[in-house]
C-alpha atoms as a PDB file:
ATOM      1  CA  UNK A   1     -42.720 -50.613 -13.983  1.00  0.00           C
ATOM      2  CA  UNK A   2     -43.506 -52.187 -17.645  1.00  0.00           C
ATOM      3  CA  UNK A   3     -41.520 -52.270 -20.056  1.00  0.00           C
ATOM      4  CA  UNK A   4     -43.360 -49.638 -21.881  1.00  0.00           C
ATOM      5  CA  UNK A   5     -43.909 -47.383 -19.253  1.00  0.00           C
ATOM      6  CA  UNK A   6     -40.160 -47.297 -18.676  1.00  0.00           C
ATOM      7  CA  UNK A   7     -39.516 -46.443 -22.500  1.00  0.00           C
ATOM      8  CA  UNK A   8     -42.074 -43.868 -22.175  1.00  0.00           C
ATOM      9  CA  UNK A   9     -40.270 -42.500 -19.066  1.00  0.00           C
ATOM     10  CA  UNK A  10     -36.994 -42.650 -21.203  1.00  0.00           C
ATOM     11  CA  UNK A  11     -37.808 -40.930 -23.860  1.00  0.00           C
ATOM     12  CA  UNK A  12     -39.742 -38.242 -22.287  1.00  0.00           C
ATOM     13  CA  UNK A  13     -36.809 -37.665 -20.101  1.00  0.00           C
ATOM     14  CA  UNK A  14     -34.747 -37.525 -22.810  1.00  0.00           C
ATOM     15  CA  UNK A  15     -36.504 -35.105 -24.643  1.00  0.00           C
ATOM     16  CA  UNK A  16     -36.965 -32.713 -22.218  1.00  0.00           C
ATOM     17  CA  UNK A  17     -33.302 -33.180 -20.793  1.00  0.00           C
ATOM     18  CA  UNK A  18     -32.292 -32.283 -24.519  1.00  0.00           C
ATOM     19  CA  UNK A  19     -34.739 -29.366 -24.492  1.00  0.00           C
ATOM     20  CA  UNK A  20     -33.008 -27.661 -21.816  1.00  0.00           C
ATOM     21  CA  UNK A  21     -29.342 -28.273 -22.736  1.00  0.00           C
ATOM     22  CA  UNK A  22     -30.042 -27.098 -26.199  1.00  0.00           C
ATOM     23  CA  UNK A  23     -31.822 -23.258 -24.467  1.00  0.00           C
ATOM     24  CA  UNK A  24     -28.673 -23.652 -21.879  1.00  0.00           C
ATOM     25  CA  UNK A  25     -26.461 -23.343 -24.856  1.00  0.00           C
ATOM     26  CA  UNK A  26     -28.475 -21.109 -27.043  1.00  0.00           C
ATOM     27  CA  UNK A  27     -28.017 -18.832 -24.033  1.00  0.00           C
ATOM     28  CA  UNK A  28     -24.482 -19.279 -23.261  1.00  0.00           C
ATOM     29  CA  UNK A  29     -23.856 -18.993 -27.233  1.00  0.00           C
ATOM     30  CA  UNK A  30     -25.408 -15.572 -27.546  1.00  0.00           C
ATOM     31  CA  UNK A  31     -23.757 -14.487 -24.109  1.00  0.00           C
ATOM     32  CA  UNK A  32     -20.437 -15.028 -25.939  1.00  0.00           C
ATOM     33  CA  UNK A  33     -20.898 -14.204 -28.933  1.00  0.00           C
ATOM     34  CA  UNK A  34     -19.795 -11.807 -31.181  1.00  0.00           C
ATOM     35  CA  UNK A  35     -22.262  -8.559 -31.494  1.00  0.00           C
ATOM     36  CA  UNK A  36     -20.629  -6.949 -34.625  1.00  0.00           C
ATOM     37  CA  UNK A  37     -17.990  -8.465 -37.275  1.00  0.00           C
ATOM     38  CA  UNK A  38     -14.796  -9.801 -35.846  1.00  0.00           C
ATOM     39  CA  UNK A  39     -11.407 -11.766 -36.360  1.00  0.00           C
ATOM     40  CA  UNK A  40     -11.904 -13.748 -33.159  1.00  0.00           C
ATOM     41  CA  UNK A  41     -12.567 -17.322 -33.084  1.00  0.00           C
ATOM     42  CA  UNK A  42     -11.411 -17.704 -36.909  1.00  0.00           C
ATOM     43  CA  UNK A  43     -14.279 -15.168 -37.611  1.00  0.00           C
ATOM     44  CA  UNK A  44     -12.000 -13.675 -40.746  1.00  0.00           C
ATOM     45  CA  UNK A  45     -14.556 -14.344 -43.435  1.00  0.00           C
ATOM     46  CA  UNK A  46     -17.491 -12.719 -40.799  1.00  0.00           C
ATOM     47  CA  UNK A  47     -17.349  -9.341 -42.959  1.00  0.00           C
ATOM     48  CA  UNK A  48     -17.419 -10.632 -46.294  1.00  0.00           C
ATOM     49  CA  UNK A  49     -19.932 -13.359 -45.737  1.00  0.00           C
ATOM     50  CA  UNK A  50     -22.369 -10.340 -44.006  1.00  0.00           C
ATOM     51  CA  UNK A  51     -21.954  -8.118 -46.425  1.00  0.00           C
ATOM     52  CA  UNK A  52     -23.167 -10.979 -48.915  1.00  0.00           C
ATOM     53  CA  UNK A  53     -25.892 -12.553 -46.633  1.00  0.00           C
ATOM     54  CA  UNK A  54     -26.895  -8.691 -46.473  1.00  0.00           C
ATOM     55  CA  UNK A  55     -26.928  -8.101 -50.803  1.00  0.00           C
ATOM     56  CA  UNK A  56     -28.002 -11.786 -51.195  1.00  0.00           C
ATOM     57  CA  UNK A  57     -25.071 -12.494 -53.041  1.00  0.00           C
ATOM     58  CA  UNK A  58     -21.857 -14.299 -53.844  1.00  0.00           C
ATOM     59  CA  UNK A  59     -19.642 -14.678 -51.212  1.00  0.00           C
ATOM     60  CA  UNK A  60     -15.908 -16.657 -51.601  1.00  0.00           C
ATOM     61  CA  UNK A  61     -16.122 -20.761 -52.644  1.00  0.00           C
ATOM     62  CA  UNK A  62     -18.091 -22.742 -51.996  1.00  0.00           C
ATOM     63  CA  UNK A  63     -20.892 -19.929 -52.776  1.00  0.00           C
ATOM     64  CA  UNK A  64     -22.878 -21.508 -49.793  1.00  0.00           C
ATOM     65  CA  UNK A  65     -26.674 -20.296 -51.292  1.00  0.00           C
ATOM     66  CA  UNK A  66     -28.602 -22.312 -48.182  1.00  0.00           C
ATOM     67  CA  UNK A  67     -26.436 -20.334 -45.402  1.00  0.00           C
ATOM     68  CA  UNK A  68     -26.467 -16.615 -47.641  1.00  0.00           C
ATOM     69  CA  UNK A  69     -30.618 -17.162 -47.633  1.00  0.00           C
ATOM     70  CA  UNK A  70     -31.029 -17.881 -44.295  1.00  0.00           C
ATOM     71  CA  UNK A  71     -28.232 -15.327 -42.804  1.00  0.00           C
ATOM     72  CA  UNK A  72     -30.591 -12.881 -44.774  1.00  0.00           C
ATOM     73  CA  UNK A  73     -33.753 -14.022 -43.399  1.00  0.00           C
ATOM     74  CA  UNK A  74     -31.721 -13.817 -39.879  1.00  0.00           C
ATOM     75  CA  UNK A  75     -31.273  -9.989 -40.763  1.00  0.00           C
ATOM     76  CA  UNK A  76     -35.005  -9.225 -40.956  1.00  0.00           C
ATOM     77  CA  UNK A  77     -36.033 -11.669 -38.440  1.00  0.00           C
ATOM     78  CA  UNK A  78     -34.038 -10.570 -35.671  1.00  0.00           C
ATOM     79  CA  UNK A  79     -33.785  -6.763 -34.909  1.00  0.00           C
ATOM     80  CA  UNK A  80     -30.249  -6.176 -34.254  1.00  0.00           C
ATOM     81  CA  UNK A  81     -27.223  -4.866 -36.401  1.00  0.00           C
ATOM     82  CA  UNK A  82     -27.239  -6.937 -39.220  1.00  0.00           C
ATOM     83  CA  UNK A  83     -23.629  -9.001 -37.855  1.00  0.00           C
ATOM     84  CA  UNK A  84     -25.345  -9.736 -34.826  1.00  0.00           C
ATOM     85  CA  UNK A  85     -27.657 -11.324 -36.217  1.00  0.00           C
ATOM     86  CA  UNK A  86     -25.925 -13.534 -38.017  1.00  0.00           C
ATOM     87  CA  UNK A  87     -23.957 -14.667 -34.895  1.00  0.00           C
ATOM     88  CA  UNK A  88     -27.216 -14.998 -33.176  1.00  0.00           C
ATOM     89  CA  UNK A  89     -28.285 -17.381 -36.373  1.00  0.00           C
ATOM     90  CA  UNK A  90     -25.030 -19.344 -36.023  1.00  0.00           C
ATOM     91  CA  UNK A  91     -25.567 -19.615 -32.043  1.00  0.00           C
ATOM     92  CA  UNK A  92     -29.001 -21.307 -32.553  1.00  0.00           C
ATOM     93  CA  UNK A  93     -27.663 -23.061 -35.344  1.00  0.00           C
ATOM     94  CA  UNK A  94     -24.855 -24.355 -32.833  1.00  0.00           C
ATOM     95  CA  UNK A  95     -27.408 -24.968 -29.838  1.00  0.00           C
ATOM     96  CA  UNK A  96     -30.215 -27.216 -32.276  1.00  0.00           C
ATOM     97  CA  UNK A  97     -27.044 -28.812 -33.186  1.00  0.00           C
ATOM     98  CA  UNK A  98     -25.915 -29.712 -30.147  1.00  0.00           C
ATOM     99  CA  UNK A  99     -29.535 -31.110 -29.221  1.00  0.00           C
ATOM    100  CA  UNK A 100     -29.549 -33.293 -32.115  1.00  0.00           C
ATOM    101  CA  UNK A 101     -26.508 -34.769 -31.417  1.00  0.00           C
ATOM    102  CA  UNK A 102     -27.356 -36.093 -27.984  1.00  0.00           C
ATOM    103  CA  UNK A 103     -30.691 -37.794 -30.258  1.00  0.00           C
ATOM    104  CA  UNK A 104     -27.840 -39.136 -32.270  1.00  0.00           C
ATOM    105  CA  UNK A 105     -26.421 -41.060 -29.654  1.00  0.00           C
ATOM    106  CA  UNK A 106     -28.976 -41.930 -28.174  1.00  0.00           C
ATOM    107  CA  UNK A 107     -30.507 -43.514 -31.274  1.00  0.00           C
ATOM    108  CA  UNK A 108     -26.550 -44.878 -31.684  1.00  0.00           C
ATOM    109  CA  UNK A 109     -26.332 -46.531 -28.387  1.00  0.00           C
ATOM    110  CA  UNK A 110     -30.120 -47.675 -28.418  1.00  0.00           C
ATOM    111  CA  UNK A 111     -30.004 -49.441 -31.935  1.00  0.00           C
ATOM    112  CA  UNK A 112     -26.557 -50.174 -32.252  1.00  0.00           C
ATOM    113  CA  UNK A 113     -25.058 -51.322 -28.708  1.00  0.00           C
ATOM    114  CA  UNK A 114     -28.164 -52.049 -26.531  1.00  0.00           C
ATOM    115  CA  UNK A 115     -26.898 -51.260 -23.323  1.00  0.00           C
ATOM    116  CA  UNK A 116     -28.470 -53.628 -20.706  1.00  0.00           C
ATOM    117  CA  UNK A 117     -30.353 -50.584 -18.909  1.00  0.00           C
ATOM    118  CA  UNK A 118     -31.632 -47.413 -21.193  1.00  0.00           C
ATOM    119  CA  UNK A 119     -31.410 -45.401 -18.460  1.00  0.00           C
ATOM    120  CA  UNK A 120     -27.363 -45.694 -19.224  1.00  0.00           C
ATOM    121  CA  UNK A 121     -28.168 -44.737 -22.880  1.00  0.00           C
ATOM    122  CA  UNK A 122     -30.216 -41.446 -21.923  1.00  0.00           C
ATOM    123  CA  UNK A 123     -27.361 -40.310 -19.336  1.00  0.00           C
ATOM    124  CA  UNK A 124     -24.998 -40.711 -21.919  1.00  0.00           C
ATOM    125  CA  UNK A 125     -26.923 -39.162 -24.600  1.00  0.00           C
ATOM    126  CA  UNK A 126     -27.465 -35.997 -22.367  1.00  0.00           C
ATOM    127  CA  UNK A 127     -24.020 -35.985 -21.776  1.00  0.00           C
ATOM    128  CA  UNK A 128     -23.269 -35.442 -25.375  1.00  0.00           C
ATOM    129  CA  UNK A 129     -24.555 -32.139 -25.874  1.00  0.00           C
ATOM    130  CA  UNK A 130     -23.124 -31.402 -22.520  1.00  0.00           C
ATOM    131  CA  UNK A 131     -19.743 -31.540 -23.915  1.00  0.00           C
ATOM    132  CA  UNK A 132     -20.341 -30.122 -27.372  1.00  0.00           C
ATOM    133  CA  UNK A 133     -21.349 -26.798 -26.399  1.00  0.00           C
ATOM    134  CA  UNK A 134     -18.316 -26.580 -24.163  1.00  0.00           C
ATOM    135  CA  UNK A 135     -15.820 -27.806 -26.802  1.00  0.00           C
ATOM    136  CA  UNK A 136     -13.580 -25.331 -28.033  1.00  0.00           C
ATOM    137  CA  UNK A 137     -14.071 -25.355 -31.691  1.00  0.00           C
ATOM    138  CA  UNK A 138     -17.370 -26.107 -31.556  1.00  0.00           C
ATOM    139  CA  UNK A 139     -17.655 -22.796 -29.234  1.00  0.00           C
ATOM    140  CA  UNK A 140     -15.946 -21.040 -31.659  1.00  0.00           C
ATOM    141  CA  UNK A 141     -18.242 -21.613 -34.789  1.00  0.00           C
ATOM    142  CA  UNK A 142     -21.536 -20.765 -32.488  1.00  0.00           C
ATOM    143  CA  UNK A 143     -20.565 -17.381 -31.234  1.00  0.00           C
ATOM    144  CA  UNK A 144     -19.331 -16.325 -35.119  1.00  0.00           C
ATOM    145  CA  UNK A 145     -20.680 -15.178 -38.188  1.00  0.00           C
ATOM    146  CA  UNK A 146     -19.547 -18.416 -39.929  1.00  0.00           C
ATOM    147  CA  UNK A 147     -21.701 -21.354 -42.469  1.00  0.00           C
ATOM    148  CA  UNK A 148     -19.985 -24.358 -40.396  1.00  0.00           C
ATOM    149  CA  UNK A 149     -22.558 -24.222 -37.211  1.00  0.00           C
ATOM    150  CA  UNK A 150     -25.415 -24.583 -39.746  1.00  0.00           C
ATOM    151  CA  UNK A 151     -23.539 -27.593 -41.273  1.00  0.00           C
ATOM    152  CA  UNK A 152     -23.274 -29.310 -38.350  1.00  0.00           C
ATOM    153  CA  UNK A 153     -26.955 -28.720 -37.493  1.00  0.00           C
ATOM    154  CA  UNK A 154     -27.883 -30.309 -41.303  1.00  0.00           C
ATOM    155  CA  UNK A 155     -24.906 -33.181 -41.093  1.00  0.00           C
ATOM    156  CA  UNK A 156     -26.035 -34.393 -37.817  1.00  0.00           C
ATOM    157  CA  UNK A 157     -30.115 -34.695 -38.904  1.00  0.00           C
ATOM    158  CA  UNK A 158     -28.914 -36.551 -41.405  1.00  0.00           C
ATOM    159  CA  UNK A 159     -26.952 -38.655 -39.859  1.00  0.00           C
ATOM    160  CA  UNK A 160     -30.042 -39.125 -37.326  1.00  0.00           C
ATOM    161  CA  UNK A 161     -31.721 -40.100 -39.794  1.00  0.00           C
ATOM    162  CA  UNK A 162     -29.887 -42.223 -41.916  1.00  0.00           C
ATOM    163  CA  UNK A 163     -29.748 -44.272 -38.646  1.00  0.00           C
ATOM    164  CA  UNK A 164     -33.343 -44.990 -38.212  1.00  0.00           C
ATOM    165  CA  UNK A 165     -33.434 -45.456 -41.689  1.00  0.00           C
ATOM    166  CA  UNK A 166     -30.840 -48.174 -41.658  1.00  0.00           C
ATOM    167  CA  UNK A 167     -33.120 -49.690 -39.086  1.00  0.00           C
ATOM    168  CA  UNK A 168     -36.283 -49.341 -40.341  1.00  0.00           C
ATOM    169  CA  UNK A 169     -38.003 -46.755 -37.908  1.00  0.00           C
ATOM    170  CA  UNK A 170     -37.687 -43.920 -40.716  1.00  0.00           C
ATOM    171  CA  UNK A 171     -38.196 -43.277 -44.167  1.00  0.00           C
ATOM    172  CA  UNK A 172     -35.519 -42.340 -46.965  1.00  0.00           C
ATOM    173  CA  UNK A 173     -37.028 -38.414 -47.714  1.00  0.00           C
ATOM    174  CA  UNK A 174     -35.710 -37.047 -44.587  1.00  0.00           C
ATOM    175  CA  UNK A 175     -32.009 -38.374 -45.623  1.00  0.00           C
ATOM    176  CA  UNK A 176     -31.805 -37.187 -48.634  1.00  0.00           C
ATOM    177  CA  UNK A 177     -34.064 -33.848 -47.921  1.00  0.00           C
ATOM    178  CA  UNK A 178     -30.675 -33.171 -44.798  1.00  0.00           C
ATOM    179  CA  UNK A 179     -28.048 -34.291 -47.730  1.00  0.00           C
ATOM    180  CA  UNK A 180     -29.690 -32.189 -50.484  1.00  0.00           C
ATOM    181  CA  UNK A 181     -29.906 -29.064 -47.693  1.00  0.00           C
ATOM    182  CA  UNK A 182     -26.172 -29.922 -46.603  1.00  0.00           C
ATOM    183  CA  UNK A 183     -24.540 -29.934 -49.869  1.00  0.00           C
ATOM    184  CA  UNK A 184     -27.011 -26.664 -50.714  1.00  0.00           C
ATOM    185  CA  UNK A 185     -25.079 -24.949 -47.450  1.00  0.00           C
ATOM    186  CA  UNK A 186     -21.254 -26.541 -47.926  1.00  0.00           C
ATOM    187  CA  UNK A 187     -19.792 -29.295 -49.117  1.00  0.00           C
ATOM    188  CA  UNK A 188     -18.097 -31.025 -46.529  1.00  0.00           C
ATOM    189  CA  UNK A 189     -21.735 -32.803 -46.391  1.00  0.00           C
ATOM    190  CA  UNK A 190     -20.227 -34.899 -49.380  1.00  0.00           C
ATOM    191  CA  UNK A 191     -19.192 -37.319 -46.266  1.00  0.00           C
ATOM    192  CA  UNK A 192     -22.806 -37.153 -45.248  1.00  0.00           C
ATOM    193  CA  UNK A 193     -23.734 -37.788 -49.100  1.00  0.00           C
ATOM    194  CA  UNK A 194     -21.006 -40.795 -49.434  1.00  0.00           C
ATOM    195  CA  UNK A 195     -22.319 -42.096 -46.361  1.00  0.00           C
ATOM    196  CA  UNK A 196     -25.522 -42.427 -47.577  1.00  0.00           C
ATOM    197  CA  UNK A 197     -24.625 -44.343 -50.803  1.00  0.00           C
ATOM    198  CA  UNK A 198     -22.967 -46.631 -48.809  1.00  0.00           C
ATOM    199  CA  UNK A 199     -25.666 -47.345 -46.713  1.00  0.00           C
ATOM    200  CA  UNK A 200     -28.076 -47.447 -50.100  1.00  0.00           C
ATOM    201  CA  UNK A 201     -25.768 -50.128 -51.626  1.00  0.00           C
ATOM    202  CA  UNK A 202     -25.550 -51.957 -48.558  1.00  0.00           C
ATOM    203  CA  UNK A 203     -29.775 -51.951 -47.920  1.00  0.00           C
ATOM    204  CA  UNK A 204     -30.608 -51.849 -51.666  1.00  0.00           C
ATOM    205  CA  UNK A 205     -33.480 -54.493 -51.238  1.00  0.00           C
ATOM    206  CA  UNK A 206     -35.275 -51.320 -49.093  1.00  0.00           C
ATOM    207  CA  UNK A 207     -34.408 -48.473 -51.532  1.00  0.00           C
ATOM    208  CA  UNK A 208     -37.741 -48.691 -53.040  1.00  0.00           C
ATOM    209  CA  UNK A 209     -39.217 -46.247 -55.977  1.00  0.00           C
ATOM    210  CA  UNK A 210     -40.485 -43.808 -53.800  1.00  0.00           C
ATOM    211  CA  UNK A 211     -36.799 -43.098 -52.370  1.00  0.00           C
ATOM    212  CA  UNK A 212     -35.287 -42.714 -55.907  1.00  0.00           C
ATOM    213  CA  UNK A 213     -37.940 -40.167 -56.868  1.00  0.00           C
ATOM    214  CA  UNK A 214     -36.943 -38.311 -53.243  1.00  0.00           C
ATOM    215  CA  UNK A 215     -33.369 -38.456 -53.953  1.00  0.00           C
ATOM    216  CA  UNK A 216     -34.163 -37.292 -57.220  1.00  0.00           C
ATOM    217  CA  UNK A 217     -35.931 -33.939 -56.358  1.00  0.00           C
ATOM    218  CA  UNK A 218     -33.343 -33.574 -53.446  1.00  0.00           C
ATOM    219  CA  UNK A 219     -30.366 -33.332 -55.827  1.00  0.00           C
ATOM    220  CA  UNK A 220     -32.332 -31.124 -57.729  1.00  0.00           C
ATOM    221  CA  UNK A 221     -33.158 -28.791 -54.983  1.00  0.00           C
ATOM    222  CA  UNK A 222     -29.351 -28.728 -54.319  1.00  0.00           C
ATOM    223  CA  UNK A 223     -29.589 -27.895 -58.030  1.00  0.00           C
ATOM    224  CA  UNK A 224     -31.641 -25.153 -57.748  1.00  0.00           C
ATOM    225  CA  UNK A 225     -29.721 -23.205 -54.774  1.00  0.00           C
ATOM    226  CA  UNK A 226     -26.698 -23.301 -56.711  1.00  0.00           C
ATOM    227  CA  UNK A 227     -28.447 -21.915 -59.771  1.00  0.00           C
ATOM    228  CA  UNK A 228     -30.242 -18.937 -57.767  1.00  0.00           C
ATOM    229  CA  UNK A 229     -26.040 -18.117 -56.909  1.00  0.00           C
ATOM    230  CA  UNK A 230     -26.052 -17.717 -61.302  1.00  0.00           C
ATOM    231  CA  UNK A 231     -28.976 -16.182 -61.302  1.00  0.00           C
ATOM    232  CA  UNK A 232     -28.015 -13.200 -58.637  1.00  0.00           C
ATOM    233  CA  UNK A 233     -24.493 -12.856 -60.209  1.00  0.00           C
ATOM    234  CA  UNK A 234     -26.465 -11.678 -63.085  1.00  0.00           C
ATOM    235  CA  UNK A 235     -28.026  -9.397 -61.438  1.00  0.00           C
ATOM    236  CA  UNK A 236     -24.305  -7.934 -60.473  1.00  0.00           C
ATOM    237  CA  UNK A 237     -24.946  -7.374 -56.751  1.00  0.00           C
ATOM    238  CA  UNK A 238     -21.485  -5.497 -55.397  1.00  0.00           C
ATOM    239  CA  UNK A 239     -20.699  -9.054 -53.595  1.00  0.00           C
ATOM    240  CA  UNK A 240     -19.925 -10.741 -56.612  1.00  0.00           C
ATOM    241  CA  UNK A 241     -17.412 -13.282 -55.862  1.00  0.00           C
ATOM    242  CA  UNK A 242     -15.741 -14.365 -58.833  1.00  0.00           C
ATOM    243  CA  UNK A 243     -18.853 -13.832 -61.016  1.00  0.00           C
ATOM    244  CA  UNK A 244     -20.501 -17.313 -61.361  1.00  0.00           C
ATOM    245  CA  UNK A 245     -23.036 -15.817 -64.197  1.00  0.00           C
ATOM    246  CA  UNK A 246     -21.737 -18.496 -66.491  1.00  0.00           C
ATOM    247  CA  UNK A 247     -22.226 -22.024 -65.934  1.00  0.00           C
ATOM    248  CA  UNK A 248     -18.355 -22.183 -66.105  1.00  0.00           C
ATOM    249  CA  UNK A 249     -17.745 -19.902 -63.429  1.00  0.00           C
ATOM    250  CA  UNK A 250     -20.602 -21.219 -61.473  1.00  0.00           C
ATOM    251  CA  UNK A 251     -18.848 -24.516 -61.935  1.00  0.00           C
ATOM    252  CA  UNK A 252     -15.110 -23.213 -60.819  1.00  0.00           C
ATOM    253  CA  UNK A 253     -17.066 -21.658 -57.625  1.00  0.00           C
ATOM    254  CA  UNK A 254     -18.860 -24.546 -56.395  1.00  0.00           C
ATOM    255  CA  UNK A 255     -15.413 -26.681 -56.947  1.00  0.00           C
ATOM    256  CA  UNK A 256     -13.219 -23.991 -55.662  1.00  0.00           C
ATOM    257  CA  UNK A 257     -10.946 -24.405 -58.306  1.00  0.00           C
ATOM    258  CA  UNK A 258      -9.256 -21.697 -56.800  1.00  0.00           C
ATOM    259  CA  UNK A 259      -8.140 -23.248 -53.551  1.00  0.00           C
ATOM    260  CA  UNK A 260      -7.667 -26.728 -54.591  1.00  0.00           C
ATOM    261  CA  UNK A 261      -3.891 -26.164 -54.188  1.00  0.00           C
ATOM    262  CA  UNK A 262      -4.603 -25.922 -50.410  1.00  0.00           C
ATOM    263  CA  UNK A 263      -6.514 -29.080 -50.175  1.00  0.00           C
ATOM    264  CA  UNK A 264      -3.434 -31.498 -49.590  1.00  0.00           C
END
């Protein structure tokens, strides 16, 4: 067999090896998970973050805009009770998720190590998502009505990305179009974001003008999620957290000024 025709037969059988993990664990994610709002599997913020996704409006710190749209969207999309919806959002969240990460390693372990056989790198890749899905917490956030199986879906494209970036078999938009989403849904993407400055300074002789004007309109679309939050606090829907109809309060919500005592 050529060398081509093996790659081919790698990365076909990778694809379609990720394909069915990911509906395996879409399945068993929607088997499991929650069909109404609930306090298992740390699902205490289920209710309130419904009840917002469900008003489109402000639900506790970090405001999370991307996640409230989409949970919403969920809600018409899918014709169950509105929670179960939003679990079933968080399970496919989960399940792509999972998917992407065995792309991750496989792009890792392909780019980065060069095992002697790719055959080694595709087991191992498939493997990945394998063990994700089963993983406690992981489990946990994919059968909830929670924002953190949607950040791991957005962290890990980016992180695909900023791979093959690094490498030269991508562009920059798709980084900073993940970031820009990630930080728009909840901000422990700022290690995705300081990541990617890292690997900007480190590759600045390839950070041409056409990836500063698509970093550029990325932070602003982070921008503008966070301002639609101001913008539907003035509107006073009944899930109002803390009011962010000032730029102030919008400010102290996105920081989460409140809970910074918890952060140590």
């Amino acid at each position: 067999m050529s060398l081509r025709s093996n790659t081919r037969a790698v990365h076909s059988g990778l694809l379609s090896g990720l394909s069915l993990l990911t509906a395996v664990a879409f399945v068993l994610f929607v088997r499991t998970g929650a069909t109404t709002i609930t306090l298992a599997n740390g699902g205490g913020d289920g209710g309130e973050l419904v009840r917002a996704a469900y008003e489109v409006g402000v639900p506790h710190p970090t405001g999370y805009p991307l996640w409230i749209i989409l949970a919403h969207l969920s809600m018409i999309v899918i014709p169950v009770e509105p929670a179960h919806s939003v679990a079933i959002f968080s399970a496919l969240c989960a399940a792509v998720a999972a998917g992407v990460a065995g792309l991750l390693t496989f792009e890792l372990l392909q780019q980065w190590i060069a095992p002697p056989d790719a055959w080694l790198s595709l087991v191992a890749s498939l493997c990945v998502p394998a063990i994700l899905t089963t993983e406690r917490l992981f489990w946990q956030q994919a059968t909830i009505q929670e924002t953190y199986a949607l950040d791991s879906l957005l962290q890990l494209c980016g992180y695909f990305f900023l791979l093959r970036w690094i490498h030269g078999t991508s562009r920059f938009w798709p980084v900073a179009l993940f970031t820009a989403l990630g930080l728009a849904n909840h901000l422990a993407a700022i290690s995705l974001l300081g990541a990617t400055l890292v690997a900007i300074v480190a590759n600045r002789e390839r950070f041409h003008r056409r990836d500063q004007v698509a970093a550029a309109c990325c932070c602003a679309l982070t921008g503008a999620f966070y301002a639609f939050l101001l913008i539907r606090a003035r509107m006073h829907p009944l899930a109002n957290w803390g009011d962010p109809s000032t730029f102030q309060r919008l400010l102290s919500l996105i920081s989460a000024s409140e809970y910074q005592h918890f952060l140590t």
